[in-house]
PDB file of N, CA and C in Angstrom:
ATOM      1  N   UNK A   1     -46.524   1.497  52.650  1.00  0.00           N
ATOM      2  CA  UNK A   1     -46.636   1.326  51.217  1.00  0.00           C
ATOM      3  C   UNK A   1     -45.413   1.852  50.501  1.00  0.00           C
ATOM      4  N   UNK A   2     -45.716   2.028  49.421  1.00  0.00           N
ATOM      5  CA  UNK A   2     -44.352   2.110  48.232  1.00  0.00           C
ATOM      6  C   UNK A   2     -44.094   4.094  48.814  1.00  0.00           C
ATOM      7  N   UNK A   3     -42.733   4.399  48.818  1.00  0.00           N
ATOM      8  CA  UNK A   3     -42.485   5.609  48.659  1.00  0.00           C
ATOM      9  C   UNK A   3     -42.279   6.231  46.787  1.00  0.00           C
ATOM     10  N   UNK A   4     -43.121   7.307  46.231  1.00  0.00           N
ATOM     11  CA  UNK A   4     -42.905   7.853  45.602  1.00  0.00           C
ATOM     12  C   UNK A   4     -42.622   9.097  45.338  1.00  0.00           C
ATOM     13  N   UNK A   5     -41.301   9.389  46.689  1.00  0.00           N
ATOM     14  CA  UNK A   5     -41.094  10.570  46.248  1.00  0.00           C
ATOM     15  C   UNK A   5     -39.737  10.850  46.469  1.00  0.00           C
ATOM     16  N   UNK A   6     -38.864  11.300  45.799  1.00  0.00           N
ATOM     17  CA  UNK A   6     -37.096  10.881  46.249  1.00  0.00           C
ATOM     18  C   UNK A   6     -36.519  11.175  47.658  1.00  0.00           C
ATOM     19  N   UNK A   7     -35.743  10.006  48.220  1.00  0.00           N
ATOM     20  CA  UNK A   7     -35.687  10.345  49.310  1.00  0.00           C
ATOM     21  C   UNK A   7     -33.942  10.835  49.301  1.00  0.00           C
ATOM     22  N   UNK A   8     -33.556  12.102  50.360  1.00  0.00           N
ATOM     23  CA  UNK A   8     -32.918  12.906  50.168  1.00  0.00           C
ATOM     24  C   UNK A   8     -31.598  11.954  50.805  1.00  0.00           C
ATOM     25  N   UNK A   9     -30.635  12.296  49.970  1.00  0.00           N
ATOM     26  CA  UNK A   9     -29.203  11.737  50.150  1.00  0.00           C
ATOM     27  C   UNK A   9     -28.139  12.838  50.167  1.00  0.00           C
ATOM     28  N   UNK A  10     -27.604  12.864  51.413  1.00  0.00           N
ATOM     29  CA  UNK A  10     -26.197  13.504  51.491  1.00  0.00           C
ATOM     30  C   UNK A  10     -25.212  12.951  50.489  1.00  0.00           C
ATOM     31  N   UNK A  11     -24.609  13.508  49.097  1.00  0.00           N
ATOM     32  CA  UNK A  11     -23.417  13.087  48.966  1.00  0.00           C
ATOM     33  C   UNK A  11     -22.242  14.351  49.027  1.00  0.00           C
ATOM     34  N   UNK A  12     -21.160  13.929  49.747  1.00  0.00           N
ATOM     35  CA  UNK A  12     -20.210  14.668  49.966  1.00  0.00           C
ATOM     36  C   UNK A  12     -19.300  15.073  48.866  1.00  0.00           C
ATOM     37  N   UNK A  13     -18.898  15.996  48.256  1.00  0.00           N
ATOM     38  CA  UNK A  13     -18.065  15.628  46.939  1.00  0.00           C
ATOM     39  C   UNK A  13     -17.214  16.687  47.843  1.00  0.00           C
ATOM     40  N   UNK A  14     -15.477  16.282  47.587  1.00  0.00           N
ATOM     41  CA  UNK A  14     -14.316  16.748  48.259  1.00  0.00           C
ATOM     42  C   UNK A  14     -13.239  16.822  46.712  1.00  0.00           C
ATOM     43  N   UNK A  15     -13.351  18.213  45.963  1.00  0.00           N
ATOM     44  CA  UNK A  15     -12.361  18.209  44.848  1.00  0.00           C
ATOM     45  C   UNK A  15     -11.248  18.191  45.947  1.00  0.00           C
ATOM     46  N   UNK A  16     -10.575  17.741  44.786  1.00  0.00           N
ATOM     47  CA  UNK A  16      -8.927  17.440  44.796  1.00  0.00           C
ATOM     48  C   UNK A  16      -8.337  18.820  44.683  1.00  0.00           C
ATOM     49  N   UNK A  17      -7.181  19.267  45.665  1.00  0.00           N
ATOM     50  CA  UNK A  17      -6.002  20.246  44.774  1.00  0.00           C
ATOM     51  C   UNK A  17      -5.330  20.281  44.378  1.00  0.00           C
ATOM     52  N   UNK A  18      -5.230  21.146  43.328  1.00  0.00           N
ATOM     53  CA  UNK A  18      -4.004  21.145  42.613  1.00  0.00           C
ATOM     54  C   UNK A  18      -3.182  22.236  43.420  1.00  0.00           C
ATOM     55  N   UNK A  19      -2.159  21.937  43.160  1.00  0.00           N
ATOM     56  CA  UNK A  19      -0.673  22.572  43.726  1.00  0.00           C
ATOM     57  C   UNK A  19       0.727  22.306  42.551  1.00  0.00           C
ATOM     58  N   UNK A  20       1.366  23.315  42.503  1.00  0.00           N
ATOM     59  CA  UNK A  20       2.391  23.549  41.776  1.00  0.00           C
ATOM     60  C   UNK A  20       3.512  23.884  42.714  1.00  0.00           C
ATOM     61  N   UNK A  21       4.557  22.770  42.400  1.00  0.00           N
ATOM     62  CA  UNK A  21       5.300  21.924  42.933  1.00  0.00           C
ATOM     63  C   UNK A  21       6.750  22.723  42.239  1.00  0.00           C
ATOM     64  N   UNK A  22       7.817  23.854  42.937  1.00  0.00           N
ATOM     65  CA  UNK A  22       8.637  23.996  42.384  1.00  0.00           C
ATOM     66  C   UNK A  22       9.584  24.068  43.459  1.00  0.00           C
ATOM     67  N   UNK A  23      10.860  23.248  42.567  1.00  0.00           N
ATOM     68  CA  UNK A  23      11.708  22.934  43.382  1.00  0.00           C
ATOM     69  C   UNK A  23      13.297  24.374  43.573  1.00  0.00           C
ATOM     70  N   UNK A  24      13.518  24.746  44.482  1.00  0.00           N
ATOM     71  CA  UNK A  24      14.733  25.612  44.536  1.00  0.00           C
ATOM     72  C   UNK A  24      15.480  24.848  45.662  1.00  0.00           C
ATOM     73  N   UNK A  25      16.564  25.517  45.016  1.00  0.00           N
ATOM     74  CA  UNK A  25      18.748  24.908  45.919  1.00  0.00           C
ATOM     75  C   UNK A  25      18.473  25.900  46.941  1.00  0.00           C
ATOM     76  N   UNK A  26      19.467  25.389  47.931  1.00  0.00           N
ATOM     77  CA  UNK A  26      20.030  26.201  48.540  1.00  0.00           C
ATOM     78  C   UNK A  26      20.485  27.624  48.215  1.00  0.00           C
ATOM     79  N   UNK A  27      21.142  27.788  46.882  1.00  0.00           N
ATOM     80  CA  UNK A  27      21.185  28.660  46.364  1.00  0.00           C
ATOM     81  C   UNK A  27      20.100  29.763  46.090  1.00  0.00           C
ATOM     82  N   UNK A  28      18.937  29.727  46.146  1.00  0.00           N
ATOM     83  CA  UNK A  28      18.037  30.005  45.086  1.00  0.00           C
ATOM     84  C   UNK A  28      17.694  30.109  44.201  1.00  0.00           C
ATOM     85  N   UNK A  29      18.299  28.981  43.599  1.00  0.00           N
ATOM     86  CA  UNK A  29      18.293  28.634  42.401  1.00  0.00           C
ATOM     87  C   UNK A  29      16.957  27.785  41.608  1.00  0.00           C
ATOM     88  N   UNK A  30      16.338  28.353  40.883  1.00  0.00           N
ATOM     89  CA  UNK A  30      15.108  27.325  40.645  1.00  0.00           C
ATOM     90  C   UNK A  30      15.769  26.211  39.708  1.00  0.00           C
ATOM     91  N   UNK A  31      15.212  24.905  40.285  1.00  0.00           N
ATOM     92  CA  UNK A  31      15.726  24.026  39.806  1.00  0.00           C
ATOM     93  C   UNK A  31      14.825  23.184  38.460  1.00  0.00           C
ATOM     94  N   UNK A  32      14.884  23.258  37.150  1.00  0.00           N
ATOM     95  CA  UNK A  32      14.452  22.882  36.295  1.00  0.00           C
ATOM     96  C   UNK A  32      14.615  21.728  35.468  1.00  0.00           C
ATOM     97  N   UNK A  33      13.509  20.993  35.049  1.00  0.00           N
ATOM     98  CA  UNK A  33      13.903  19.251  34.768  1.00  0.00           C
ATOM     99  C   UNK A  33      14.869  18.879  35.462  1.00  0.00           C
ATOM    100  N   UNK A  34      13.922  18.698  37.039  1.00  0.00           N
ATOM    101  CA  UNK A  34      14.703  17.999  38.001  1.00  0.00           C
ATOM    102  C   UNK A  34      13.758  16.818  38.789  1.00  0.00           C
ATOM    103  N   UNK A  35      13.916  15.573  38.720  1.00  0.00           N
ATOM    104  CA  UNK A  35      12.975  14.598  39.211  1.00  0.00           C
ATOM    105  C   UNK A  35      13.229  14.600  40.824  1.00  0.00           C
ATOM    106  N   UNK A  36      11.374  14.451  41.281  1.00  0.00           N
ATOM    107  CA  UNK A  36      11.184  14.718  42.720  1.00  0.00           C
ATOM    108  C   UNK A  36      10.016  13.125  42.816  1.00  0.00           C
ATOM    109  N   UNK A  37       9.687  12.697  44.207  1.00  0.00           N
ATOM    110  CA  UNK A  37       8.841  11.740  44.678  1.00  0.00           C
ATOM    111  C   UNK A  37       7.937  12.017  45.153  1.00  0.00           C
ATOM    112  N   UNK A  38       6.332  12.042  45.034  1.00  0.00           N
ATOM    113  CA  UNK A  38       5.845  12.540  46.202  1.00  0.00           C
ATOM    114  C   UNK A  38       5.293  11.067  46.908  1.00  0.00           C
ATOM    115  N   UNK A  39       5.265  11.116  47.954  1.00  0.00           N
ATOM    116  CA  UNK A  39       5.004  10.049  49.096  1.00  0.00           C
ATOM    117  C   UNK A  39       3.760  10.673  49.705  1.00  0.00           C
ATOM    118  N   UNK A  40       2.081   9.874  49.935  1.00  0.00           N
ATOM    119  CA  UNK A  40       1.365  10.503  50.680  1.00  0.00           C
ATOM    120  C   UNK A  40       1.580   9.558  52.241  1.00  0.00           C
ATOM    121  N   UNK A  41       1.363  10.630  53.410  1.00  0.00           N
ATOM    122  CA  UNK A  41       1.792  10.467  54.460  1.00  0.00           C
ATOM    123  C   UNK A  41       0.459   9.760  54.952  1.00  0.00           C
ATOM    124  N   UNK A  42      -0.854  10.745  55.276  1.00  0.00           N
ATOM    125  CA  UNK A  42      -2.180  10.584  55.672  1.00  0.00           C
ATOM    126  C   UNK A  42      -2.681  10.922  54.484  1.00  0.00           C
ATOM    127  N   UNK A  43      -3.152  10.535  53.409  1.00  0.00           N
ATOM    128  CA  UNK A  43      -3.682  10.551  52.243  1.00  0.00           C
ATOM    129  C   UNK A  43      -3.800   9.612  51.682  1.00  0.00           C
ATOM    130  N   UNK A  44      -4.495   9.608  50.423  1.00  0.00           N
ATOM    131  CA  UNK A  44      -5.245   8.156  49.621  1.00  0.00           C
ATOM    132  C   UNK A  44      -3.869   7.999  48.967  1.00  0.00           C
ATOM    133  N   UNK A  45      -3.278   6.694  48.729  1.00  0.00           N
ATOM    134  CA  UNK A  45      -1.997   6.039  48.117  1.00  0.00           C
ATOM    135  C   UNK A  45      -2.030   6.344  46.536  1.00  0.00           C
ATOM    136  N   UNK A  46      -1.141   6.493  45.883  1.00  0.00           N
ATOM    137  CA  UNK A  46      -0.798   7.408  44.768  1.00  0.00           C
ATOM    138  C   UNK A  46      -0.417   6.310  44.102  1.00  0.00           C
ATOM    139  N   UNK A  47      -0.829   5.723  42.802  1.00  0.00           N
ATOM    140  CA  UNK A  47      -0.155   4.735  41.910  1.00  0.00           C
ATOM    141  C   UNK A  47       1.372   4.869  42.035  1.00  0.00           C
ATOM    142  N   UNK A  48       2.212   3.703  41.705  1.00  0.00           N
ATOM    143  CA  UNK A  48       3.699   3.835  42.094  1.00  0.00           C
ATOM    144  C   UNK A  48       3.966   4.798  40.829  1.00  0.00           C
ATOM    145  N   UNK A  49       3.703   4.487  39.633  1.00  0.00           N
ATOM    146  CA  UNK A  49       4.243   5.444  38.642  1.00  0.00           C
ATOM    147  C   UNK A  49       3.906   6.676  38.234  1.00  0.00           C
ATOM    148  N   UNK A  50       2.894   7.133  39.908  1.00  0.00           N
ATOM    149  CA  UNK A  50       2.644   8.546  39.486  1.00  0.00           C
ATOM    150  C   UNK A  50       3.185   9.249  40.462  1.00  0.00           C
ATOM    151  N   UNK A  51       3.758   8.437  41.193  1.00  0.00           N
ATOM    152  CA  UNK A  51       4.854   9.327  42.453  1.00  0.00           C
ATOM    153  C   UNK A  51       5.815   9.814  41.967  1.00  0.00           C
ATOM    154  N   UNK A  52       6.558   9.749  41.027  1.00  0.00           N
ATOM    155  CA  UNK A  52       7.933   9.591  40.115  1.00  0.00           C
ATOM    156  C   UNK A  52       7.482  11.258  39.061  1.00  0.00           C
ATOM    157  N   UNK A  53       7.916  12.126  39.691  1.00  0.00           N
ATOM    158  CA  UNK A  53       7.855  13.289  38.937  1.00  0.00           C
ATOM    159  C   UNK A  53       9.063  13.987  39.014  1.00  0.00           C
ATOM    160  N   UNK A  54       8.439  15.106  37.869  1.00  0.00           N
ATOM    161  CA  UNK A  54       9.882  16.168  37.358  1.00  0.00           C
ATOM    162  C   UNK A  54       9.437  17.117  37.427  1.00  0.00           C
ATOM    163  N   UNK A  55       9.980  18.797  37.509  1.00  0.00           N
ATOM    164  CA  UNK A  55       9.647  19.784  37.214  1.00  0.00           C
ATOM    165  C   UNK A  55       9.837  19.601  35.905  1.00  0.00           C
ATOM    166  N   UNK A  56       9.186  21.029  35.043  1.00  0.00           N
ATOM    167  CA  UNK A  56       9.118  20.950  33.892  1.00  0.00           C
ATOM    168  C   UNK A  56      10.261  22.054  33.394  1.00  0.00           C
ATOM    169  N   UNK A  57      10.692  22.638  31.932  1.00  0.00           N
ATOM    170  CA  UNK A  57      11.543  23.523  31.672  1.00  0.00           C
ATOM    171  C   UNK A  57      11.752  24.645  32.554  1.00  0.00           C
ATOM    172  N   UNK A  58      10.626  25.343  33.170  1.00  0.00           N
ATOM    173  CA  UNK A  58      10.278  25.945  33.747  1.00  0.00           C
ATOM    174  C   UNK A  58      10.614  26.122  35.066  1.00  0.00           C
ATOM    175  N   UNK A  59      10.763  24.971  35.472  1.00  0.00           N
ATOM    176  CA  UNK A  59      11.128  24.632  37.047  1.00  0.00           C
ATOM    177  C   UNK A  59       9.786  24.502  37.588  1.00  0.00           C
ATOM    178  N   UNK A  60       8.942  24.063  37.360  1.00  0.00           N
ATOM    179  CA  UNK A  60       7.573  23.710  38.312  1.00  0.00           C
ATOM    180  C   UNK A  60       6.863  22.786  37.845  1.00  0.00           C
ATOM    181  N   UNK A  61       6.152  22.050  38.335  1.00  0.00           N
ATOM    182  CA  UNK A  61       5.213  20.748  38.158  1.00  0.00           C
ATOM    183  C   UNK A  61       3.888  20.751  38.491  1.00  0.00           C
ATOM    184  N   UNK A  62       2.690  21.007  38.174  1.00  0.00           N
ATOM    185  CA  UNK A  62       1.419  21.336  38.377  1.00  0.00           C
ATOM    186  C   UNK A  62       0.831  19.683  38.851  1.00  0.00           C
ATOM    187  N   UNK A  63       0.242  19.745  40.062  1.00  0.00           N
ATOM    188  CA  UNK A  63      -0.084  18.169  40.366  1.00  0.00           C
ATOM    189  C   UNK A  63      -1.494  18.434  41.301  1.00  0.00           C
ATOM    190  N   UNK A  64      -2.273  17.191  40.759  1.00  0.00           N
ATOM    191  CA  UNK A  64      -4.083  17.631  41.742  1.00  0.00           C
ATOM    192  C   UNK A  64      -3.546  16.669  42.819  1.00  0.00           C
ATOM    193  N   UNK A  65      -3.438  16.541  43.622  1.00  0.00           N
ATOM    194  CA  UNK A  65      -3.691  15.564  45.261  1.00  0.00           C
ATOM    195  C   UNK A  65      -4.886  15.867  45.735  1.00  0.00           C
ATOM    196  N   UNK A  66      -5.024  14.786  45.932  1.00  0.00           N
ATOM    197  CA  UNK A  66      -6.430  14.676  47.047  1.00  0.00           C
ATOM    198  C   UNK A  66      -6.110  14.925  48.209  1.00  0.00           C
ATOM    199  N   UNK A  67      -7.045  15.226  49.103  1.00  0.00           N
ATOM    200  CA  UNK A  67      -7.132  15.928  50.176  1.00  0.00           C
ATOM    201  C   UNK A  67      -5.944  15.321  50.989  1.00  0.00           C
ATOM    202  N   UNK A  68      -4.873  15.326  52.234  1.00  0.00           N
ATOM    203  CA  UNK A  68      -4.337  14.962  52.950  1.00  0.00           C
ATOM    204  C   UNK A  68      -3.090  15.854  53.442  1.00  0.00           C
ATOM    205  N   UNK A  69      -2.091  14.472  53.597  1.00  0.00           N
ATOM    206  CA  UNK A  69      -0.365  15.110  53.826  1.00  0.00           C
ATOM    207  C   UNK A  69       0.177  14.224  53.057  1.00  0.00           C
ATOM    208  N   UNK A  70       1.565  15.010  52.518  1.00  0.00           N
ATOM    209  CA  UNK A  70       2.302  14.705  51.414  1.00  0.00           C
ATOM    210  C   UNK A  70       3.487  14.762  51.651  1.00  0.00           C
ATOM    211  N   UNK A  71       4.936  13.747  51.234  1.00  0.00           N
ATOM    212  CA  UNK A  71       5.986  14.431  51.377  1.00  0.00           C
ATOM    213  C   UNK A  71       6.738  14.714  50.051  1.00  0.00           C
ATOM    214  N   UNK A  72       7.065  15.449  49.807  1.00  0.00           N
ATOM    215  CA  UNK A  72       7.930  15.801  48.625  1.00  0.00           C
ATOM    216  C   UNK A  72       9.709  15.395  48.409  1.00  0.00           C
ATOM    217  N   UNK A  73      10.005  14.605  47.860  1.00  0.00           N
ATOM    218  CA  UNK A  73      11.433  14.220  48.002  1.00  0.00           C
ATOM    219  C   UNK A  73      12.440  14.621  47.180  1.00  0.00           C
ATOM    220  N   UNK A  74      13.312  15.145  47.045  1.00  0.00           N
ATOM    221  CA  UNK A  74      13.774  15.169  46.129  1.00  0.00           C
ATOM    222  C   UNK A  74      15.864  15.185  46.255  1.00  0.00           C
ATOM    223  N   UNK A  75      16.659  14.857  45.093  1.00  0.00           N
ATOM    224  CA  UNK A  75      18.202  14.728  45.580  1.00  0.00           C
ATOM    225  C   UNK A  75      18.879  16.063  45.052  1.00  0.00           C
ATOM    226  N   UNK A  76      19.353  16.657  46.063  1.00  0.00           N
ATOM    227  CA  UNK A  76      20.195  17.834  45.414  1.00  0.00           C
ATOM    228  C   UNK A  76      21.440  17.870  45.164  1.00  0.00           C
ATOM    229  N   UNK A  77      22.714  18.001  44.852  1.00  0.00           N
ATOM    230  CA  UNK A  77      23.995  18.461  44.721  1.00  0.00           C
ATOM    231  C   UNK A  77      24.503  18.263  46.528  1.00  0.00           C
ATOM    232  N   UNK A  78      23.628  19.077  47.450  1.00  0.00           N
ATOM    233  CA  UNK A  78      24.196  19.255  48.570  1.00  0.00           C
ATOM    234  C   UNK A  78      23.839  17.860  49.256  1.00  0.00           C
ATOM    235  N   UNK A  79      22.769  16.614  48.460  1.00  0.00           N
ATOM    236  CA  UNK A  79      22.240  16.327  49.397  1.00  0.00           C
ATOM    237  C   UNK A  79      20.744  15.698  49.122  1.00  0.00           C
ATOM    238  N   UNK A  80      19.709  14.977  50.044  1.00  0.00           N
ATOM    239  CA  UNK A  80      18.532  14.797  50.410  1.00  0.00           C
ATOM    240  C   UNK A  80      17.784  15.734  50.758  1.00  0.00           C
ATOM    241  N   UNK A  81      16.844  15.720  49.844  1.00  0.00           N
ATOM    242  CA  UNK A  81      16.091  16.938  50.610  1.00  0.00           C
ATOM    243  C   UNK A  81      14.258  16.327  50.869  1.00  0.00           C
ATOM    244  N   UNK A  82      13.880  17.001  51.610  1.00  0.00           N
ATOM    245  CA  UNK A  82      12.014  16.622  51.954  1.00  0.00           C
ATOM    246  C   UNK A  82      11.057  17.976  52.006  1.00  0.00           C
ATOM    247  N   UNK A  83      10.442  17.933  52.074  1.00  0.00           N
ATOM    248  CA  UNK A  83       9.197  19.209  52.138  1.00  0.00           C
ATOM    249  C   UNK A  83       8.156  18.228  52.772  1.00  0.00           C
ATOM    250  N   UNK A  84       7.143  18.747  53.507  1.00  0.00           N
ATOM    251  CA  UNK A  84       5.901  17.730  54.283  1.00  0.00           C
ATOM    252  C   UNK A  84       4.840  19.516  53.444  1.00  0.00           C
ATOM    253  N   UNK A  85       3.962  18.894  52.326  1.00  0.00           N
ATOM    254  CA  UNK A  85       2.602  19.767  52.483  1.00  0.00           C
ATOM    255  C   UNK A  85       1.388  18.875  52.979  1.00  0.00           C
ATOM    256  N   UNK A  86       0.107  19.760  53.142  1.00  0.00           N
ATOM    257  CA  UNK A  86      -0.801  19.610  53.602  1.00  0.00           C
ATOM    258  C   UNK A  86      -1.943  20.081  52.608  1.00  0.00           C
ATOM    259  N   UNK A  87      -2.824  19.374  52.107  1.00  0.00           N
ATOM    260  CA  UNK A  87      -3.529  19.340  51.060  1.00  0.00           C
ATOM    261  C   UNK A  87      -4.815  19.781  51.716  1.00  0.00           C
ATOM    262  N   UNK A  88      -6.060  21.145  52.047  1.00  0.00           N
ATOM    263  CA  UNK A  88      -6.779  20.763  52.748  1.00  0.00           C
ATOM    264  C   UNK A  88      -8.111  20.414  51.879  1.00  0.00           C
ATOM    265  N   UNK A  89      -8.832  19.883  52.713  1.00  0.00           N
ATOM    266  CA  UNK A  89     -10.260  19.700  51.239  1.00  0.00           C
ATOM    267  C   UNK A  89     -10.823  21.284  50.759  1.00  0.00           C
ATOM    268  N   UNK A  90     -11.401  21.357  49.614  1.00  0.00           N
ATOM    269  CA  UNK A  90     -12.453  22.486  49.603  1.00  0.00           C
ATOM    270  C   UNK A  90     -13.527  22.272  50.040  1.00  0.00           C
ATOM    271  N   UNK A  91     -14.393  23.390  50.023  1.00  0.00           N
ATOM    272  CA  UNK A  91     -15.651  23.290  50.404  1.00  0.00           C
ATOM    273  C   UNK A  91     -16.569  22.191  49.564  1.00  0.00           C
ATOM    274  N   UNK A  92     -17.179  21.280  50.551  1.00  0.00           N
ATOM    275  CA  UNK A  92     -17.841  20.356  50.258  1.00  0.00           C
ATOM    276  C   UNK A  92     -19.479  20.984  49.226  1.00  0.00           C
ATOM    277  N   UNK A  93     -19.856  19.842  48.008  1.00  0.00           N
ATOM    278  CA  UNK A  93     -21.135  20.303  47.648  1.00  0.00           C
ATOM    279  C   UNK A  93     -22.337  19.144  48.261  1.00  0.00           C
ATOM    280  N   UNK A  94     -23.455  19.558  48.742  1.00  0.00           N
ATOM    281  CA  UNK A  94     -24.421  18.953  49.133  1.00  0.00           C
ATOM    282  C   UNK A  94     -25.234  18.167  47.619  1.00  0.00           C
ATOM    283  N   UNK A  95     -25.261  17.511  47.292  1.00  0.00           N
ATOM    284  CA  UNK A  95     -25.846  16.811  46.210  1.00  0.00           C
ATOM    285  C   UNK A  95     -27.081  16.380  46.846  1.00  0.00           C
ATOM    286  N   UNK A  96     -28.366  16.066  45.946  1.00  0.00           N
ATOM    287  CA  UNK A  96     -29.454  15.907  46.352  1.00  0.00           C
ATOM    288  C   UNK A  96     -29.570  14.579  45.456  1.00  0.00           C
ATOM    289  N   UNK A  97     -29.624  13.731  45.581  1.00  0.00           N
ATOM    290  CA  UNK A  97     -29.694  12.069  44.606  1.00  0.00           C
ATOM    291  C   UNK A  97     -31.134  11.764  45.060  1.00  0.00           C
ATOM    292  N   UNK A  98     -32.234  11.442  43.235  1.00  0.00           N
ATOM    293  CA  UNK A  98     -33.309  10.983  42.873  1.00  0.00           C
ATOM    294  C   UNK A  98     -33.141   9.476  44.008  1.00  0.00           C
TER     295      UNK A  98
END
């Protein structure tokens, strides 16, 4: 017969992290309003016009990625440069859906 009573559903929810993204020279120099790429490696694909970033006055760029690997690109004075991070998930919430 008919079920009337909610039947229990796993949903997984995986926030995104944020990470702040600052770029330094060789020098140690923090590098400020300076445009960088991020490329995801094993991660969900990033709109093209949101790969295209800058640090801010400051020299840093606050950015949420979803869970994965990332590469960071960016052109220096000396050169090409890359960074590879690793985004990991947080702790998952168990949701209970009517």
């Amino acid at each position: 017969g008919p079920v009337d009573h909610p039947v229990p559903v796993e949903a997984l929810l995986q926030p995104a992290g944020e990470v702040t993204v600052t770029l330094v020279g060789l020098d140690g120099e923090v590098l400020a309003d300076h445009p960088f790429t991020i490329e995801p490696l094993s991660a969900p694909d990033l709109p093209s016009a949101w790969t295209h970033r800058a640090t801010g006055p400051r020299g840093s760029c606050r950015v949420t990625l979803a869970p994965g690997e990332y590469e960071i690109s960016t052109q220096l004075d000396s050169g090409p440069a890359t960074a590879t991070i690793f985004i990991a998930p947080q702790q998952s919430t168990r949701l209970r859906l009517p």
